[in-house]
PDB file of N, CA and C in Angstrom:
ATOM      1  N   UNK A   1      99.697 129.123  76.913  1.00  0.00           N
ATOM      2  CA  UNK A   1     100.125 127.745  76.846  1.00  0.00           C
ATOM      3  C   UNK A   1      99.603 127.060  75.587  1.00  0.00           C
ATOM      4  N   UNK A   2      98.683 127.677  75.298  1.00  0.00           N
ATOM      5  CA  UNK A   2      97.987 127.114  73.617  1.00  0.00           C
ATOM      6  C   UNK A   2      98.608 127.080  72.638  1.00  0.00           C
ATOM      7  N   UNK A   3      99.184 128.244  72.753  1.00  0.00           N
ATOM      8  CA  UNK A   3     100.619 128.236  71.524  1.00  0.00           C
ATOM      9  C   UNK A   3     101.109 127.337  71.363  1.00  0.00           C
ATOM     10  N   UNK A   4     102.045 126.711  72.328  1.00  0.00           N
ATOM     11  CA  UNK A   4     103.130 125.964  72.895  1.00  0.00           C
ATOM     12  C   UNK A   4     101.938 124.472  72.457  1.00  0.00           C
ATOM     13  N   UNK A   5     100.592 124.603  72.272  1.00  0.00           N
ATOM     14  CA  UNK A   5     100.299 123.113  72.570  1.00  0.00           C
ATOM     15  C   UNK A   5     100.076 122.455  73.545  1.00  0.00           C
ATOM     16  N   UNK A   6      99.989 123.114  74.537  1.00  0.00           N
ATOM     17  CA  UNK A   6      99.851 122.509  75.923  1.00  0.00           C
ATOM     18  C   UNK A   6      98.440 122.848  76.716  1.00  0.00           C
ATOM     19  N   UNK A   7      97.876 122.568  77.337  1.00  0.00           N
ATOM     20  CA  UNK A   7      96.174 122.985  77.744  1.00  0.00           C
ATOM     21  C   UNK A   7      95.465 121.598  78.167  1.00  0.00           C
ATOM     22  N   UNK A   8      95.310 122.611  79.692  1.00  0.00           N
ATOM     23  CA  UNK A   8      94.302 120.867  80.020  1.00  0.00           C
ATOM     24  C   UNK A   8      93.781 122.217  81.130  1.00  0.00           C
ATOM     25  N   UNK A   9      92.385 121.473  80.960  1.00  0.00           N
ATOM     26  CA  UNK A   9      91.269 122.162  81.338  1.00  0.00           C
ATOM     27  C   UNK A   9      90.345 120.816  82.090  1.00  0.00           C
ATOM     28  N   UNK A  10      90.043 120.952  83.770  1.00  0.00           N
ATOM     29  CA  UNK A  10      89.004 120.164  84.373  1.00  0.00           C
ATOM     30  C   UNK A  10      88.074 121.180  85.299  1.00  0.00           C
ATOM     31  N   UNK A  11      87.121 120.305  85.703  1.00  0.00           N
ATOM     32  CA  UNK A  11      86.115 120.533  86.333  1.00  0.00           C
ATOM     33  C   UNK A  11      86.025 119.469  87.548  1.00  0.00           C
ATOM     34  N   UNK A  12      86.424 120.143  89.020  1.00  0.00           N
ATOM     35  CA  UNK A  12      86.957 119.552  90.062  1.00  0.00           C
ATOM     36  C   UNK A  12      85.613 119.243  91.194  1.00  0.00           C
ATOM     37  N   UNK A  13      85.874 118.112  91.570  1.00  0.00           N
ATOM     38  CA  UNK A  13      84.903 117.864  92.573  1.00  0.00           C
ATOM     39  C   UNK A  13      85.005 118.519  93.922  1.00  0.00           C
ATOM     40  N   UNK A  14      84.379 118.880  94.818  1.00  0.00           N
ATOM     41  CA  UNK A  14      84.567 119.754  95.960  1.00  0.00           C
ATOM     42  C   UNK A  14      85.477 119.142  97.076  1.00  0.00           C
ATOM     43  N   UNK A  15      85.843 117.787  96.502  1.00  0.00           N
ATOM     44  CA  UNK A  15      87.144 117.286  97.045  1.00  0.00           C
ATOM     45  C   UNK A  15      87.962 116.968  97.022  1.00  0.00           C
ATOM     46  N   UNK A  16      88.653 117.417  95.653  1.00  0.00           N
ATOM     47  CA  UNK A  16      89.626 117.267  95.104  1.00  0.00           C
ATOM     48  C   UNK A  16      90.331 118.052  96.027  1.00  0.00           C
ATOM     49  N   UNK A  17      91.625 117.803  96.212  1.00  0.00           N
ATOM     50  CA  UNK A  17      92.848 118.091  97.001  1.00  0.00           C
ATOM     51  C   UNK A  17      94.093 118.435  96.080  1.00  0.00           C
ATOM     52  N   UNK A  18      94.406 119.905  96.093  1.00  0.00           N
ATOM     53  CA  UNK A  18      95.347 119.965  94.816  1.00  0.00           C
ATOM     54  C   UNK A  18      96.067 121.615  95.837  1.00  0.00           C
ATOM     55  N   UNK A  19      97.660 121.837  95.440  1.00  0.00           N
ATOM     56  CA  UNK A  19      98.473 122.786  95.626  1.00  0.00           C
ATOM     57  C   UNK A  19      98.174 124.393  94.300  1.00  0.00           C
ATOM     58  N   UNK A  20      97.998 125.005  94.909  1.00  0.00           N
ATOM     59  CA  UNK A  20      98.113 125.997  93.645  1.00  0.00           C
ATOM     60  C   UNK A  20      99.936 126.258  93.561  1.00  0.00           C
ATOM     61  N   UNK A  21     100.522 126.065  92.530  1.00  0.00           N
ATOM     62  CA  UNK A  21     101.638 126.359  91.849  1.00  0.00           C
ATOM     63  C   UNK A  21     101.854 127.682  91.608  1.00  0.00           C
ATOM     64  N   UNK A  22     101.190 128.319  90.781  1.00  0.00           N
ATOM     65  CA  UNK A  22     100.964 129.232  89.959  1.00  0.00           C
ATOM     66  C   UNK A  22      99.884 129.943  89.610  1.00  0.00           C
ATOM     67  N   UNK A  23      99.508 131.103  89.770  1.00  0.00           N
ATOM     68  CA  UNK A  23      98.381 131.743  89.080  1.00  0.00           C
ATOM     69  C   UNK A  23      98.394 133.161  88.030  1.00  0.00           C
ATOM     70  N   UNK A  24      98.010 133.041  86.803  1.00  0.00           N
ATOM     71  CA  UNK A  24      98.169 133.294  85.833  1.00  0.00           C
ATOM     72  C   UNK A  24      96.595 134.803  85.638  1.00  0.00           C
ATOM     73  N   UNK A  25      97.107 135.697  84.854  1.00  0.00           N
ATOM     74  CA  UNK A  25      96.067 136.767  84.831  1.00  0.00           C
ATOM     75  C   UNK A  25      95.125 136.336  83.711  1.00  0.00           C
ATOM     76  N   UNK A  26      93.950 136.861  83.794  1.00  0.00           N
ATOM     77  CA  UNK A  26      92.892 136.338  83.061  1.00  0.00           C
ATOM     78  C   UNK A  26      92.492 137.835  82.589  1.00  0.00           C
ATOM     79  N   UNK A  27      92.528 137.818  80.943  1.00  0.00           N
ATOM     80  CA  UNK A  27      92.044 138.908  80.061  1.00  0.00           C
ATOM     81  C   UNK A  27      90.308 139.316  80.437  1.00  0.00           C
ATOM     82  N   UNK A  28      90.502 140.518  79.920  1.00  0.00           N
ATOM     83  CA  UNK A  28      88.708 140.729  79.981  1.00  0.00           C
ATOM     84  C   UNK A  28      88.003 140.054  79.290  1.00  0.00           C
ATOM     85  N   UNK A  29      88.701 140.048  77.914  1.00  0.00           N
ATOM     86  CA  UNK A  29      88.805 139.111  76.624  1.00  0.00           C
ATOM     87  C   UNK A  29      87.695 137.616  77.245  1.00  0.00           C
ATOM     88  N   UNK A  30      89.307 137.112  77.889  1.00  0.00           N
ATOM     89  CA  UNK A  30      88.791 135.709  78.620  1.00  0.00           C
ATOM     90  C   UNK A  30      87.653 135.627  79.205  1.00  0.00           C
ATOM     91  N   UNK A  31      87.194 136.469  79.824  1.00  0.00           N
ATOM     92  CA  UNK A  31      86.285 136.443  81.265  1.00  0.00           C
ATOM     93  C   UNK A  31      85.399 136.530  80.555  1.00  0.00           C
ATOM     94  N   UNK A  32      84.805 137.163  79.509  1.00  0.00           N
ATOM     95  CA  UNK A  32      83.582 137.358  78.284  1.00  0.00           C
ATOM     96  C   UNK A  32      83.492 136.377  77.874  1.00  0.00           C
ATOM     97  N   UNK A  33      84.301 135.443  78.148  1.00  0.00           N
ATOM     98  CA  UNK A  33      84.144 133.559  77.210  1.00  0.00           C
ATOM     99  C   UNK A  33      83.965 132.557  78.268  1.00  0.00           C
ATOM    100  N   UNK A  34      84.322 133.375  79.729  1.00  0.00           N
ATOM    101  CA  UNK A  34      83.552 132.367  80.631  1.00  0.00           C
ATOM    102  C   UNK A  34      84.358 131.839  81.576  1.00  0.00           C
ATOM    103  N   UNK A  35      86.080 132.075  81.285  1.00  0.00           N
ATOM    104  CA  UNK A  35      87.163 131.364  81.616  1.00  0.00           C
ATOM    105  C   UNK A  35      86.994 132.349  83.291  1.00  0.00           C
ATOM    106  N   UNK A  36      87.135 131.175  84.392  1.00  0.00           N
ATOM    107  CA  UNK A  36      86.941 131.988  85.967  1.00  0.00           C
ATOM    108  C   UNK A  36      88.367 131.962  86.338  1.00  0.00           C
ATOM    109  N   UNK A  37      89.373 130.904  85.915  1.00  0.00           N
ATOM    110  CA  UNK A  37      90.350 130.985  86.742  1.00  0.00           C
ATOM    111  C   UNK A  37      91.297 130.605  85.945  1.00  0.00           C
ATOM    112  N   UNK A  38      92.824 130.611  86.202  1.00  0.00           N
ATOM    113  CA  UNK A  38      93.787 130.327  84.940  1.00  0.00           C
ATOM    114  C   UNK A  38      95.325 130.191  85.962  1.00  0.00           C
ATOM    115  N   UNK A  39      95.179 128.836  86.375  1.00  0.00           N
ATOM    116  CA  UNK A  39      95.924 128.378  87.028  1.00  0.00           C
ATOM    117  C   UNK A  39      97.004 127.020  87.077  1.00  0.00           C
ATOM    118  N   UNK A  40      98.193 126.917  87.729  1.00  0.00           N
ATOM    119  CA  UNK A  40      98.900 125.692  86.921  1.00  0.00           C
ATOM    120  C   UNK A  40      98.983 125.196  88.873  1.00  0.00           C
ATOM    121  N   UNK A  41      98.388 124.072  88.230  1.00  0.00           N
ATOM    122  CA  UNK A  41      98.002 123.566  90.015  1.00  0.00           C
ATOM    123  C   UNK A  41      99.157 122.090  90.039  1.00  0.00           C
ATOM    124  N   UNK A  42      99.154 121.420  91.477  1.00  0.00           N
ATOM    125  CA  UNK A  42      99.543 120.320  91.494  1.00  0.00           C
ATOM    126  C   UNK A  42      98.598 118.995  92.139  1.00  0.00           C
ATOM    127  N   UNK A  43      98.472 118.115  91.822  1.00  0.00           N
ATOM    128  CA  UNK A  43      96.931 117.178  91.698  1.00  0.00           C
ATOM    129  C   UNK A  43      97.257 116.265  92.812  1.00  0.00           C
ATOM    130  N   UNK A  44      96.642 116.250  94.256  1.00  0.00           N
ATOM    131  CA  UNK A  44      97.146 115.138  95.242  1.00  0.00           C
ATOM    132  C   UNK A  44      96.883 113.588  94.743  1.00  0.00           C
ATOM    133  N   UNK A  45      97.729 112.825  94.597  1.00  0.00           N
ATOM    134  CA  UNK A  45      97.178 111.682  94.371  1.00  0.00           C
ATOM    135  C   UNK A  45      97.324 110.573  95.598  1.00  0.00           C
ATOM    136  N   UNK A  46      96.538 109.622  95.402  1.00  0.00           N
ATOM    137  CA  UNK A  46      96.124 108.793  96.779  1.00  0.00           C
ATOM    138  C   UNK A  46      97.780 108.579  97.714  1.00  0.00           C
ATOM    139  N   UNK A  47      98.891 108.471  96.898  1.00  0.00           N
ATOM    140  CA  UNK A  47      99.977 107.539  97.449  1.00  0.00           C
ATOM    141  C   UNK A  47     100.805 109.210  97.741  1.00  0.00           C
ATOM    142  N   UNK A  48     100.316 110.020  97.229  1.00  0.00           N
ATOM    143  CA  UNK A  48     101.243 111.551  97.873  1.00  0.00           C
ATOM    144  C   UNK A  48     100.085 112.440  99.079  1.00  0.00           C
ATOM    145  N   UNK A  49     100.526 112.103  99.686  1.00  0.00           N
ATOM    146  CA  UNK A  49      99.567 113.157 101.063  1.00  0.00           C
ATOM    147  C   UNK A  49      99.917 114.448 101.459  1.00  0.00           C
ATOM    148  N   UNK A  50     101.126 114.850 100.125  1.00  0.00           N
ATOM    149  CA  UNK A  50     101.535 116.210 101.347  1.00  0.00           C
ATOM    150  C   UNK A  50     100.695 117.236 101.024  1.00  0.00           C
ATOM    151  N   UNK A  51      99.758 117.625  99.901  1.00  0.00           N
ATOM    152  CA  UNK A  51      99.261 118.486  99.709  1.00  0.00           C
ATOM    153  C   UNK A  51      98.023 118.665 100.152  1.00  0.00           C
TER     154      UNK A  51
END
């Protein structure tokens, strides 16, 4: 997605409420730099409850 310009990276509180979409493979490469997970999620927000 870096290519493309696109990349957003957080650090979630243990109550955040979110759908996994998508999950994406993570290089060995990656995992040597620290990266645990590589995922395109969907983010509950207060006024959407379904997730």
């Amino acid at each position: 997605m870096t290519d493309e310009g696109k990349y957003f990276v957080t650090r979630s509180k243990d109550n955040m409420k979110y759908e996994v979409l998508e999950v994406y493979t993570i290089s060995e490469d990656e995992k040597h730099k620290g990266i645990i997970k590589d995922q395109r999620i969907k983010v509950q927000y207060k006024e959407d409850k379904k997730c």
